[in-house]
PDB file of N, CA and C in Angstrom:
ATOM      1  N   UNK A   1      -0.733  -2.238 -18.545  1.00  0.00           N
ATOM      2  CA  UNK A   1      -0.486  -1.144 -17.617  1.00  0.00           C
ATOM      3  C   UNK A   1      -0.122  -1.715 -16.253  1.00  0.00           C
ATOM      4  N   UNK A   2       1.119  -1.172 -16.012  1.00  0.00           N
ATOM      5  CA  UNK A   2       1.367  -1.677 -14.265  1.00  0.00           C
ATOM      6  C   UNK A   2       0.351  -1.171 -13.360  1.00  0.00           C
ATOM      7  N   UNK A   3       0.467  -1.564 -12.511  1.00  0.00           N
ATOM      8  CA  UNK A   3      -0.397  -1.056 -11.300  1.00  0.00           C
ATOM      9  C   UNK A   3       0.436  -1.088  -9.456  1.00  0.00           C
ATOM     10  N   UNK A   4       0.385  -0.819  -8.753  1.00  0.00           N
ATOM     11  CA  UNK A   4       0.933  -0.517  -7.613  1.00  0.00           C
ATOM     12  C   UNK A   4       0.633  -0.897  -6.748  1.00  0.00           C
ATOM     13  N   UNK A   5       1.019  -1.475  -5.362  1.00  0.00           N
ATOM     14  CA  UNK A   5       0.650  -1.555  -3.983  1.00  0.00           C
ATOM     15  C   UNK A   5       1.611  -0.342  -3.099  1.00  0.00           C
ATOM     16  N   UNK A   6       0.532   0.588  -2.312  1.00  0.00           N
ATOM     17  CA  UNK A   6       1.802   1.609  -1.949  1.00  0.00           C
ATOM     18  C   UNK A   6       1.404   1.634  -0.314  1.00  0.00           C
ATOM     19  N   UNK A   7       2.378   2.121   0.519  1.00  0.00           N
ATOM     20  CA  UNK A   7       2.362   2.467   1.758  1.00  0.00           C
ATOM     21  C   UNK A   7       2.309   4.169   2.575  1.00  0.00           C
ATOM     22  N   UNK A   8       1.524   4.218   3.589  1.00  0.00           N
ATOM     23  CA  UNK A   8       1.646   5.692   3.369  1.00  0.00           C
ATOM     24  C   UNK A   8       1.711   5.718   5.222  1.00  0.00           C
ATOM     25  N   UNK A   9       2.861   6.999   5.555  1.00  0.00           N
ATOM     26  CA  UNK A   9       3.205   6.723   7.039  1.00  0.00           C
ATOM     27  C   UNK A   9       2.254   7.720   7.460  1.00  0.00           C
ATOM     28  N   UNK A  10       1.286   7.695   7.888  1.00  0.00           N
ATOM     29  CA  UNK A  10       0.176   8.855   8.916  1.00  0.00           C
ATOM     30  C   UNK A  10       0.739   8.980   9.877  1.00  0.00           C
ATOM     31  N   UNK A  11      -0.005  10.499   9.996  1.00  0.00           N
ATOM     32  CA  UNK A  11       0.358  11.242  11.558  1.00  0.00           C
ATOM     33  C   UNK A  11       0.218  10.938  12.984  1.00  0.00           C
ATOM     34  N   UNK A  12      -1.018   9.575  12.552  1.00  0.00           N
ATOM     35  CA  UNK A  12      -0.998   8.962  13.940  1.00  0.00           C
ATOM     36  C   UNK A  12      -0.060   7.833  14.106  1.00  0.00           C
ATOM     37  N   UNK A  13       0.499   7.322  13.119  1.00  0.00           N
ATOM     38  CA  UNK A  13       1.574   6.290  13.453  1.00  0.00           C
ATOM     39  C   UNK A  13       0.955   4.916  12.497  1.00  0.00           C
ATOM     40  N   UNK A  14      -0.141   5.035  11.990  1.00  0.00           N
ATOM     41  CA  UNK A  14      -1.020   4.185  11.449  1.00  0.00           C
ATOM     42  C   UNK A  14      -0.278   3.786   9.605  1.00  0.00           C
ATOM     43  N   UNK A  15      -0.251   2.799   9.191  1.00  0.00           N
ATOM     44  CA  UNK A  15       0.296   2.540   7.615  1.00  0.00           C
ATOM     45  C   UNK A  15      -0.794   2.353   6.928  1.00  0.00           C
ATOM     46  N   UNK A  16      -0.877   3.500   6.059  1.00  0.00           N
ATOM     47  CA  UNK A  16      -2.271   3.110   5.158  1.00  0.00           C
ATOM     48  C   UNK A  16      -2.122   2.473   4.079  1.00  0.00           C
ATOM     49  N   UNK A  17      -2.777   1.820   3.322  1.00  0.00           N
ATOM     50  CA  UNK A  17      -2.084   0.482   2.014  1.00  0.00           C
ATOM     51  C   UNK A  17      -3.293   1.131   0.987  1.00  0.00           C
ATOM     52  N   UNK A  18      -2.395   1.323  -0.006  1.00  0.00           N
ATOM     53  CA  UNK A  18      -3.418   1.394  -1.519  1.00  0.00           C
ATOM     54  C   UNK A  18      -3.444   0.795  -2.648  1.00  0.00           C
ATOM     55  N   UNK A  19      -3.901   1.293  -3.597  1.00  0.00           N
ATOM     56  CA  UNK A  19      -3.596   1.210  -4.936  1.00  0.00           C
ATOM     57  C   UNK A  19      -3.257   1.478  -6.191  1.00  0.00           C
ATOM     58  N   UNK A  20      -2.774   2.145  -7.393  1.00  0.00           N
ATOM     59  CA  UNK A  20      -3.077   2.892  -7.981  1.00  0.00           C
ATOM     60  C   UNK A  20      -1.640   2.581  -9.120  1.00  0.00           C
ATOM     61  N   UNK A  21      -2.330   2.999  -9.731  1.00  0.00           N
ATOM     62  CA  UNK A  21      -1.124   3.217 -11.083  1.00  0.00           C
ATOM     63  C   UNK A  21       0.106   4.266 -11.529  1.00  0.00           C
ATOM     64  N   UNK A  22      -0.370   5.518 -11.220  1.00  0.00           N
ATOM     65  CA  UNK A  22       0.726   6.434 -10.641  1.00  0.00           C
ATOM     66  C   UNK A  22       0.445   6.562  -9.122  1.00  0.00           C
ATOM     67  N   UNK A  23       1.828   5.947  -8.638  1.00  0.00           N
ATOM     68  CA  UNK A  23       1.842   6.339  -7.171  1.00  0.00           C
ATOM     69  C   UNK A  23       1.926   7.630  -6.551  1.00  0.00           C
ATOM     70  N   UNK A  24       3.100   8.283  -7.370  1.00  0.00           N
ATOM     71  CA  UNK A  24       3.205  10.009  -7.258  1.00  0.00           C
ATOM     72  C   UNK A  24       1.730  10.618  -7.168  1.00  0.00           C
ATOM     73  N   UNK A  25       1.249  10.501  -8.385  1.00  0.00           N
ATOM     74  CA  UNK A  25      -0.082  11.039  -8.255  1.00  0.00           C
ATOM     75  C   UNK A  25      -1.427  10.984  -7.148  1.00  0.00           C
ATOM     76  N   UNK A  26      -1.087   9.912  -7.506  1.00  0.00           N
ATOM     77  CA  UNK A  26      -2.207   9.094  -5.804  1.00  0.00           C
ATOM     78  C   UNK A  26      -1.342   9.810  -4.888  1.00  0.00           C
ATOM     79  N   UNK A  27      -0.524   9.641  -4.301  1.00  0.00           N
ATOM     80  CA  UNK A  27       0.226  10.131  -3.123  1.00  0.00           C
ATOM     81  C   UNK A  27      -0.017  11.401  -2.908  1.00  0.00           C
ATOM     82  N   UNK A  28      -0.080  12.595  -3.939  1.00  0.00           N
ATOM     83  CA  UNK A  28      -0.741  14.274  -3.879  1.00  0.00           C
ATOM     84  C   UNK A  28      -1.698  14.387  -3.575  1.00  0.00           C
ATOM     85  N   UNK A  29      -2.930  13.436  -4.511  1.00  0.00           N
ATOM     86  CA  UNK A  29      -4.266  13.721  -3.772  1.00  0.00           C
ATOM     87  C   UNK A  29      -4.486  13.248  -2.260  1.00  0.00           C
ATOM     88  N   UNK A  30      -3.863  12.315  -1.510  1.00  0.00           N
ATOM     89  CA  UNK A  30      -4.107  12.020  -0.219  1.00  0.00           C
ATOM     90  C   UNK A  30      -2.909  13.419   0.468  1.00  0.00           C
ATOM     91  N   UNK A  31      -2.239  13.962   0.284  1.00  0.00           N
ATOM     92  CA  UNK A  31      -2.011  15.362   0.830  1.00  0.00           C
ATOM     93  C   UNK A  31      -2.524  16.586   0.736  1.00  0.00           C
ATOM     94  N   UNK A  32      -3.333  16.221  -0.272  1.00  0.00           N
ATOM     95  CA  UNK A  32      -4.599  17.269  -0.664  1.00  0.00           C
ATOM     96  C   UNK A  32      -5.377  17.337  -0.064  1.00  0.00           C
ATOM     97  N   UNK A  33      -5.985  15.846   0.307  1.00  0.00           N
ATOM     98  CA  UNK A  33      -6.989  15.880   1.093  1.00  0.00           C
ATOM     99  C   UNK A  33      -8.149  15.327   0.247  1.00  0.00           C
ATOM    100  N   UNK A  34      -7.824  14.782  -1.300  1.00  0.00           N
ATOM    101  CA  UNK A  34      -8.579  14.602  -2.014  1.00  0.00           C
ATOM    102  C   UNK A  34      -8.507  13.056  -2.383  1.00  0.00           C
ATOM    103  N   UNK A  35      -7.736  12.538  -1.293  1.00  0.00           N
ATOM    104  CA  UNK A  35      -7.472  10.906  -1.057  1.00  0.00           C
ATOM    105  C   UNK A  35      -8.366  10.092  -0.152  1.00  0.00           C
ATOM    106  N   UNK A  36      -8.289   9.092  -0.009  1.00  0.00           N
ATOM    107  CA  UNK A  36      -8.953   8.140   1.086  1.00  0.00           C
ATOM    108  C   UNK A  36      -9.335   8.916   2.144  1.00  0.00           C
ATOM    109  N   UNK A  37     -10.789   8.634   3.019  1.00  0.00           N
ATOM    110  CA  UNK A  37     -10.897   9.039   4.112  1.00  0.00           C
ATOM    111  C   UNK A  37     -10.523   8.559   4.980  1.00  0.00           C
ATOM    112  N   UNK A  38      -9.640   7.858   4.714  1.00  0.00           N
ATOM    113  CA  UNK A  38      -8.652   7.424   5.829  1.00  0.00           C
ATOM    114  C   UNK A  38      -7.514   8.630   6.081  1.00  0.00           C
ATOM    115  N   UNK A  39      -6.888   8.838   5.336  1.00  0.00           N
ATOM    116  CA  UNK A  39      -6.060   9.891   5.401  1.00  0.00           C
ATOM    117  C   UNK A  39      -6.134  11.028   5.204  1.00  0.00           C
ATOM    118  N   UNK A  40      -7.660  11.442   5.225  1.00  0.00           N
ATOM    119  CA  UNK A  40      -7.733  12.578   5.177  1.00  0.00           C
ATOM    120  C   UNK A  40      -8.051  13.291   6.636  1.00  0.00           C
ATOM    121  N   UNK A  41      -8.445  12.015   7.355  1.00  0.00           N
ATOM    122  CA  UNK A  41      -8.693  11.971   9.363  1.00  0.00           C
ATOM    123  C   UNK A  41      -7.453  11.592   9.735  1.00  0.00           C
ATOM    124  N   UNK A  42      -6.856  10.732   9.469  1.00  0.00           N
ATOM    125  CA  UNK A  42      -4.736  10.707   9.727  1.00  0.00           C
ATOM    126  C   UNK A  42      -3.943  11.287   8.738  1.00  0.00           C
ATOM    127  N   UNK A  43      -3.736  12.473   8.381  1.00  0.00           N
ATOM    128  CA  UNK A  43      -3.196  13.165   8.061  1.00  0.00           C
ATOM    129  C   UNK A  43      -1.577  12.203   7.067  1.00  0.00           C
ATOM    130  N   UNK A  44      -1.044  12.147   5.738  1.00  0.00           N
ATOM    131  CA  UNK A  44      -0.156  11.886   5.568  1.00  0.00           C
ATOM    132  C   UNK A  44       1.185  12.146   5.816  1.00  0.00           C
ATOM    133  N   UNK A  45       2.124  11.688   6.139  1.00  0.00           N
ATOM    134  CA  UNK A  45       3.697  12.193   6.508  1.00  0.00           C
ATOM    135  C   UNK A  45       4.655  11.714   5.194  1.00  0.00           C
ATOM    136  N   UNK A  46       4.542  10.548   5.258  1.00  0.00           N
ATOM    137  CA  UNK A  46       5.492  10.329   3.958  1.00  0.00           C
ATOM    138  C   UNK A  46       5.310   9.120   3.269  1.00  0.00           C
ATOM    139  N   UNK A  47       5.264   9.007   2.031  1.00  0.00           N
ATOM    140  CA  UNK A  47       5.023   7.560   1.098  1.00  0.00           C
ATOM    141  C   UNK A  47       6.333   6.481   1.722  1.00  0.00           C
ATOM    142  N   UNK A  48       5.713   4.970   2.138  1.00  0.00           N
ATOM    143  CA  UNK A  48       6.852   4.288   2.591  1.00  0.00           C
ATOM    144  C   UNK A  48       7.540   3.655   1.867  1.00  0.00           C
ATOM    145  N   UNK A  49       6.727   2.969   0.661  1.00  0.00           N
ATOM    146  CA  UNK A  49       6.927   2.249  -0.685  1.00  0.00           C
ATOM    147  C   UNK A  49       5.929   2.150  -1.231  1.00  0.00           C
ATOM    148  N   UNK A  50       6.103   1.716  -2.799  1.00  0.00           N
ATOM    149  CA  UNK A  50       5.383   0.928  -3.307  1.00  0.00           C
ATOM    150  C   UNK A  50       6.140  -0.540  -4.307  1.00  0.00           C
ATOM    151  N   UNK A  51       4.909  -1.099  -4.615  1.00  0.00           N
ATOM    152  CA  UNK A  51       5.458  -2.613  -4.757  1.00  0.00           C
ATOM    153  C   UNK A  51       4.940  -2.587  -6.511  1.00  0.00           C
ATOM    154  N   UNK A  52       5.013  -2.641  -7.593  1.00  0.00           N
ATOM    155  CA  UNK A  52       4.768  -2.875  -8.575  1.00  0.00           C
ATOM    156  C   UNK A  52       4.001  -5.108  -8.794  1.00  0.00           C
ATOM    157  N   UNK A  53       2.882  -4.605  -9.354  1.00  0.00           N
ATOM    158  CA  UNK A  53       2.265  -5.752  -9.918  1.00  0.00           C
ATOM    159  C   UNK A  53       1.860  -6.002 -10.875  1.00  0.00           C
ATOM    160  N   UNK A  54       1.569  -7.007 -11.337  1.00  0.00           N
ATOM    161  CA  UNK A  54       1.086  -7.330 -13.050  1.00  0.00           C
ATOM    162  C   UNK A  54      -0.305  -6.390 -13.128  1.00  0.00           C
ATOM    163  N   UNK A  55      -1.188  -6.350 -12.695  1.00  0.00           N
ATOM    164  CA  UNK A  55      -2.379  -6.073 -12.932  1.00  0.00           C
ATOM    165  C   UNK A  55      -3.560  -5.155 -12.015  1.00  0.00           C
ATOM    166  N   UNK A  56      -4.323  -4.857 -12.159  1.00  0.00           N
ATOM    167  CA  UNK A  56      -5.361  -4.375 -11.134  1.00  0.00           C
ATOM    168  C   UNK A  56      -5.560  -5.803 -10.372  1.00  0.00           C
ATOM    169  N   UNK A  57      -6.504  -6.639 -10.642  1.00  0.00           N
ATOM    170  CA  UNK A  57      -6.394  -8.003 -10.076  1.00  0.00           C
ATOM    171  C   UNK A  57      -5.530  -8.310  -9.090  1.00  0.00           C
ATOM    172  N   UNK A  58      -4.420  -8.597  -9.595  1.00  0.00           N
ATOM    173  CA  UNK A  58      -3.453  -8.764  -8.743  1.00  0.00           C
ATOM    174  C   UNK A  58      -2.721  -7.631  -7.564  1.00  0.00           C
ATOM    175  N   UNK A  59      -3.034  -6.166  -7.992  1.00  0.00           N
ATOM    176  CA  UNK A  59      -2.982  -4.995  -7.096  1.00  0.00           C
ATOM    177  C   UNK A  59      -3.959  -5.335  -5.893  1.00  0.00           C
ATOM    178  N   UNK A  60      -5.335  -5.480  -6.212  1.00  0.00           N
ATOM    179  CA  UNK A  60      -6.402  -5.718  -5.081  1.00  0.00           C
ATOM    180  C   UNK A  60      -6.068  -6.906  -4.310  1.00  0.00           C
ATOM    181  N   UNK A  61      -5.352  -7.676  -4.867  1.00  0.00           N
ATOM    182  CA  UNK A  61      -5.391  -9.467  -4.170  1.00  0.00           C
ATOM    183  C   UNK A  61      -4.375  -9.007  -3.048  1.00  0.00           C
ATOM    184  N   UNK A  62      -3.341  -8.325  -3.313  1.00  0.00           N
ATOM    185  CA  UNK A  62      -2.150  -7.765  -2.482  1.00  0.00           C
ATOM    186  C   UNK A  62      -2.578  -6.821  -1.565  1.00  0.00           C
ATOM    187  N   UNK A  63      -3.393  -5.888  -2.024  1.00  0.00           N
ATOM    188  CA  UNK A  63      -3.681  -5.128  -1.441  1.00  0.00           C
ATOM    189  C   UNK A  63      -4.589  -5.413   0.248  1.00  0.00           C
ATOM    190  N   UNK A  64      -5.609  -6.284  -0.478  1.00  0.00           N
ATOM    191  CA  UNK A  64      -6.382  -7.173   0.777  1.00  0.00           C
ATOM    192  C   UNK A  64      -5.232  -7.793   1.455  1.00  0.00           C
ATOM    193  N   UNK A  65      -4.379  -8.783   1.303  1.00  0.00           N
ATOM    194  CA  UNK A  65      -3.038  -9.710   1.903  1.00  0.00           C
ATOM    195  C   UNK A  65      -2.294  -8.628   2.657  1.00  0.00           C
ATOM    196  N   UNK A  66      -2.108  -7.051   2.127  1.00  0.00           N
ATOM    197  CA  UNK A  66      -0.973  -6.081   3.297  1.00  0.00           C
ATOM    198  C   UNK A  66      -1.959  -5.728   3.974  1.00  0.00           C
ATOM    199  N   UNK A  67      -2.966  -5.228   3.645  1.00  0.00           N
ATOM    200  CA  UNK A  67      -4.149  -4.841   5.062  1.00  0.00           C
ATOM    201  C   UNK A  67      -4.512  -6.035   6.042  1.00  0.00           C
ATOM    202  N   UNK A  68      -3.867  -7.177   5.951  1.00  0.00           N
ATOM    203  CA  UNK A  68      -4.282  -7.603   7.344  1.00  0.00           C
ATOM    204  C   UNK A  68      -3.018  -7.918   8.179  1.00  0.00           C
ATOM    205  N   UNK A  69      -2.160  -7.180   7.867  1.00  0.00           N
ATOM    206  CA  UNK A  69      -0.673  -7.095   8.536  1.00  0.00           C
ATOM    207  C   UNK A  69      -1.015  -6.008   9.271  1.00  0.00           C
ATOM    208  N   UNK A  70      -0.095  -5.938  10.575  1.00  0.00           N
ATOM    209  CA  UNK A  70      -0.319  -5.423  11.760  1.00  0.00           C
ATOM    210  C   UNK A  70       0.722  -4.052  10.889  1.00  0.00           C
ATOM    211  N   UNK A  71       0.861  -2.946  11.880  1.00  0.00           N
ATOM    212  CA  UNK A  71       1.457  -1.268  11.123  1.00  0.00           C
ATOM    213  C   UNK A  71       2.851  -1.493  11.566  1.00  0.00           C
ATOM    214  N   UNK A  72       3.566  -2.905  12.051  1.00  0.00           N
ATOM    215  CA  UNK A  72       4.628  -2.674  12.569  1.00  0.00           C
ATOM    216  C   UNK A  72       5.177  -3.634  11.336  1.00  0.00           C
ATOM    217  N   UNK A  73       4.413  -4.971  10.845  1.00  0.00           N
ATOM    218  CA  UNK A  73       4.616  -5.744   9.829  1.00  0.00           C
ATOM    219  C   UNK A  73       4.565  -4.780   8.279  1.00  0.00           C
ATOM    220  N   UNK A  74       3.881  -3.959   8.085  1.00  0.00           N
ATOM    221  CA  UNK A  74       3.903  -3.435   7.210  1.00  0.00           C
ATOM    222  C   UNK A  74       5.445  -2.176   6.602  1.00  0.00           C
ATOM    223  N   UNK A  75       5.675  -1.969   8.086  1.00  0.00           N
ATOM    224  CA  UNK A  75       7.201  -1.228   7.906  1.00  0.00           C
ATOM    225  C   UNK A  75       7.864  -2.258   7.807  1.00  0.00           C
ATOM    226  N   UNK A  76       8.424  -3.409   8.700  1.00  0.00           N
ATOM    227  CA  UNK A  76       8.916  -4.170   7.999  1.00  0.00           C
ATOM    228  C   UNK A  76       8.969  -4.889   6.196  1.00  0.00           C
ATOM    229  N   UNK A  77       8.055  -4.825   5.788  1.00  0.00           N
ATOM    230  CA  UNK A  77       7.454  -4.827   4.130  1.00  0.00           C
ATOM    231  C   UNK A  77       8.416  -3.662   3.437  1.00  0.00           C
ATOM    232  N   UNK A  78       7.735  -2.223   4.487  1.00  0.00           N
ATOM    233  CA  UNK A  78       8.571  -1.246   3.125  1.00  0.00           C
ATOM    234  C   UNK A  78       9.839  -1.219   3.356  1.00  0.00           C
ATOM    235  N   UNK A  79      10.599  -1.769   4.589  1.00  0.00           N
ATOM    236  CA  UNK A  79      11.974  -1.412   5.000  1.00  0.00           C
ATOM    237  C   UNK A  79      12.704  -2.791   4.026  1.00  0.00           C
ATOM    238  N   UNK A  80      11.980  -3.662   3.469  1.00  0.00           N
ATOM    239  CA  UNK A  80      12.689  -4.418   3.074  1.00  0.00           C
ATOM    240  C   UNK A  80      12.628  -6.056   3.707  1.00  0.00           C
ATOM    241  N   UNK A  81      12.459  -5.889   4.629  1.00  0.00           N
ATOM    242  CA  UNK A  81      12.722  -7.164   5.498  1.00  0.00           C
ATOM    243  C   UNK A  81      11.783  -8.039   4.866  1.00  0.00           C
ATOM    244  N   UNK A  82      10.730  -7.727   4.187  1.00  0.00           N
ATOM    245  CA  UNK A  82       9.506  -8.792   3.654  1.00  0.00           C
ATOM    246  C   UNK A  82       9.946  -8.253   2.290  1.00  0.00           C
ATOM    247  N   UNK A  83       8.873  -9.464   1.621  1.00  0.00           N
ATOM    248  CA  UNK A  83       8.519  -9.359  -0.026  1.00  0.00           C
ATOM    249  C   UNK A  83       7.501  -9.130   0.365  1.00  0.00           C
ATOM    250  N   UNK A  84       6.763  -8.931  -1.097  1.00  0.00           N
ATOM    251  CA  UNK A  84       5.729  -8.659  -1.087  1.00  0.00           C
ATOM    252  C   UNK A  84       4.435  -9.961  -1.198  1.00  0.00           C
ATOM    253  N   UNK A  85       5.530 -11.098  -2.076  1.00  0.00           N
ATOM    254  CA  UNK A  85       5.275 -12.177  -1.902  1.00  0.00           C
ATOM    255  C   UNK A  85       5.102 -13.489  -0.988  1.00  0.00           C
ATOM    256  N   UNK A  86       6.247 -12.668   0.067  1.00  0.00           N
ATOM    257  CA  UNK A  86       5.856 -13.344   1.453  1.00  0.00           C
ATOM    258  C   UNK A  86       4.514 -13.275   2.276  1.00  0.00           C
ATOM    259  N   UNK A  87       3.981 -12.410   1.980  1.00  0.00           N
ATOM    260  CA  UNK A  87       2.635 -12.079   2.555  1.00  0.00           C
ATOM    261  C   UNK A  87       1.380 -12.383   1.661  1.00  0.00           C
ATOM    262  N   UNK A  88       1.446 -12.997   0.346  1.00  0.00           N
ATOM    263  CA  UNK A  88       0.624 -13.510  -0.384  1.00  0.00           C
ATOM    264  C   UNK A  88       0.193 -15.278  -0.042  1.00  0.00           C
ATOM    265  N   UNK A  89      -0.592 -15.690  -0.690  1.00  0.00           N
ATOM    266  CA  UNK A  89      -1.155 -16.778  -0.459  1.00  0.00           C
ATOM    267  C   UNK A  89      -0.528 -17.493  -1.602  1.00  0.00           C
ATOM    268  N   UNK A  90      -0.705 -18.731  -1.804  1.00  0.00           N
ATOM    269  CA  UNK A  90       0.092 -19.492  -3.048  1.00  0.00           C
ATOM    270  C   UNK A  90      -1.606 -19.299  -4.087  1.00  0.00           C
ATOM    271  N   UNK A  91      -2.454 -19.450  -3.579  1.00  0.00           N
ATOM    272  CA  UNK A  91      -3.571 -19.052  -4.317  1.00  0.00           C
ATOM    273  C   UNK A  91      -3.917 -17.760  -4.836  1.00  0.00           C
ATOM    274  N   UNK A  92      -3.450 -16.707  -4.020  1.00  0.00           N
ATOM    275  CA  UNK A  92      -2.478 -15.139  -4.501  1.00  0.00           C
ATOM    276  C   UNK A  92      -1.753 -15.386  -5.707  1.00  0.00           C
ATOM    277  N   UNK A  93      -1.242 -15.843  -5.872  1.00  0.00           N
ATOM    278  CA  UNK A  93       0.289 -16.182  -6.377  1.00  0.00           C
ATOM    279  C   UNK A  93      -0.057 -16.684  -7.846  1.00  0.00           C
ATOM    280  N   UNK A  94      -1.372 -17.757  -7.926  1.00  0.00           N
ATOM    281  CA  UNK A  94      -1.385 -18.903  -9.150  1.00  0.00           C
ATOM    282  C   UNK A  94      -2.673 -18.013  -9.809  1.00  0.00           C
ATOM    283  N   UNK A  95      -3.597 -17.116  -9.074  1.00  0.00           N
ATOM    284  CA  UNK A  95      -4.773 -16.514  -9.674  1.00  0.00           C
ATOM    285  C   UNK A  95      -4.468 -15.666 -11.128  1.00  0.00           C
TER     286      UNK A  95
END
C-alpha cells in the first residue's frame, strides 16, 4: 500500500505536513474539522501537494525531515523547486 507526504496551505499562512494513504480523504476531514488540531485552529485553504512513498515508515521518516523546513521552504517543495529527496537524510534514504 502506498502511503503519502501531503501539504496543506492554512488561513494563517502556516504549511501543515501529513500523512496518509488517501490524500483526498485526509484532506476532507481536515475541512471538516475532523483533522489535525492543527488545522482545525488554522483553518485549511488548499492541498499544496503530496509526495508518494514506499511505506508508512518511510511516510513518517519524511514526514519528520518536511516539518523542520521553514513554511517558505516547504512551498518551495510543493512548487517543485525541491524533491522530496533533497530534504531527506542519506540515512532517510538507506532505512
Amino acid at each position: 500500500m502506498a502511503w503519502f507526504v501531503y501539504l496543506i496551505e492554512c488561513s494563517d499562512g502556516s504549511v501543515y505536513t501529513g500523512i496518509a494513504t488517501d490524500v483526498q480523504a485526509r484532506y476532507e476531514k481536515h475541512l471538516t474539522g475532523k483533522g489535525a488540531r492543527y488545522t482545525r485552529a488554522r483553518k485549511p485553504v488548499s492541498l499544496l501537494a503530496s509526495f508518494e512513498v514506499a511505506d508508512r515508515s518511510s511516510a513518517l521518516r519524511a514526514e519528520y525531515r518536511v516539518k523542520q523546513l521553514t513554511a517558505l521552504e516547504k512551498r518551495a517543495l510543493a512548487a517543485g523547486e525541491r524533491t522530496l529527496a533533497s530534504v531527506m537524510t542519506e540515512r532517510d534514504l538507506t532505512s
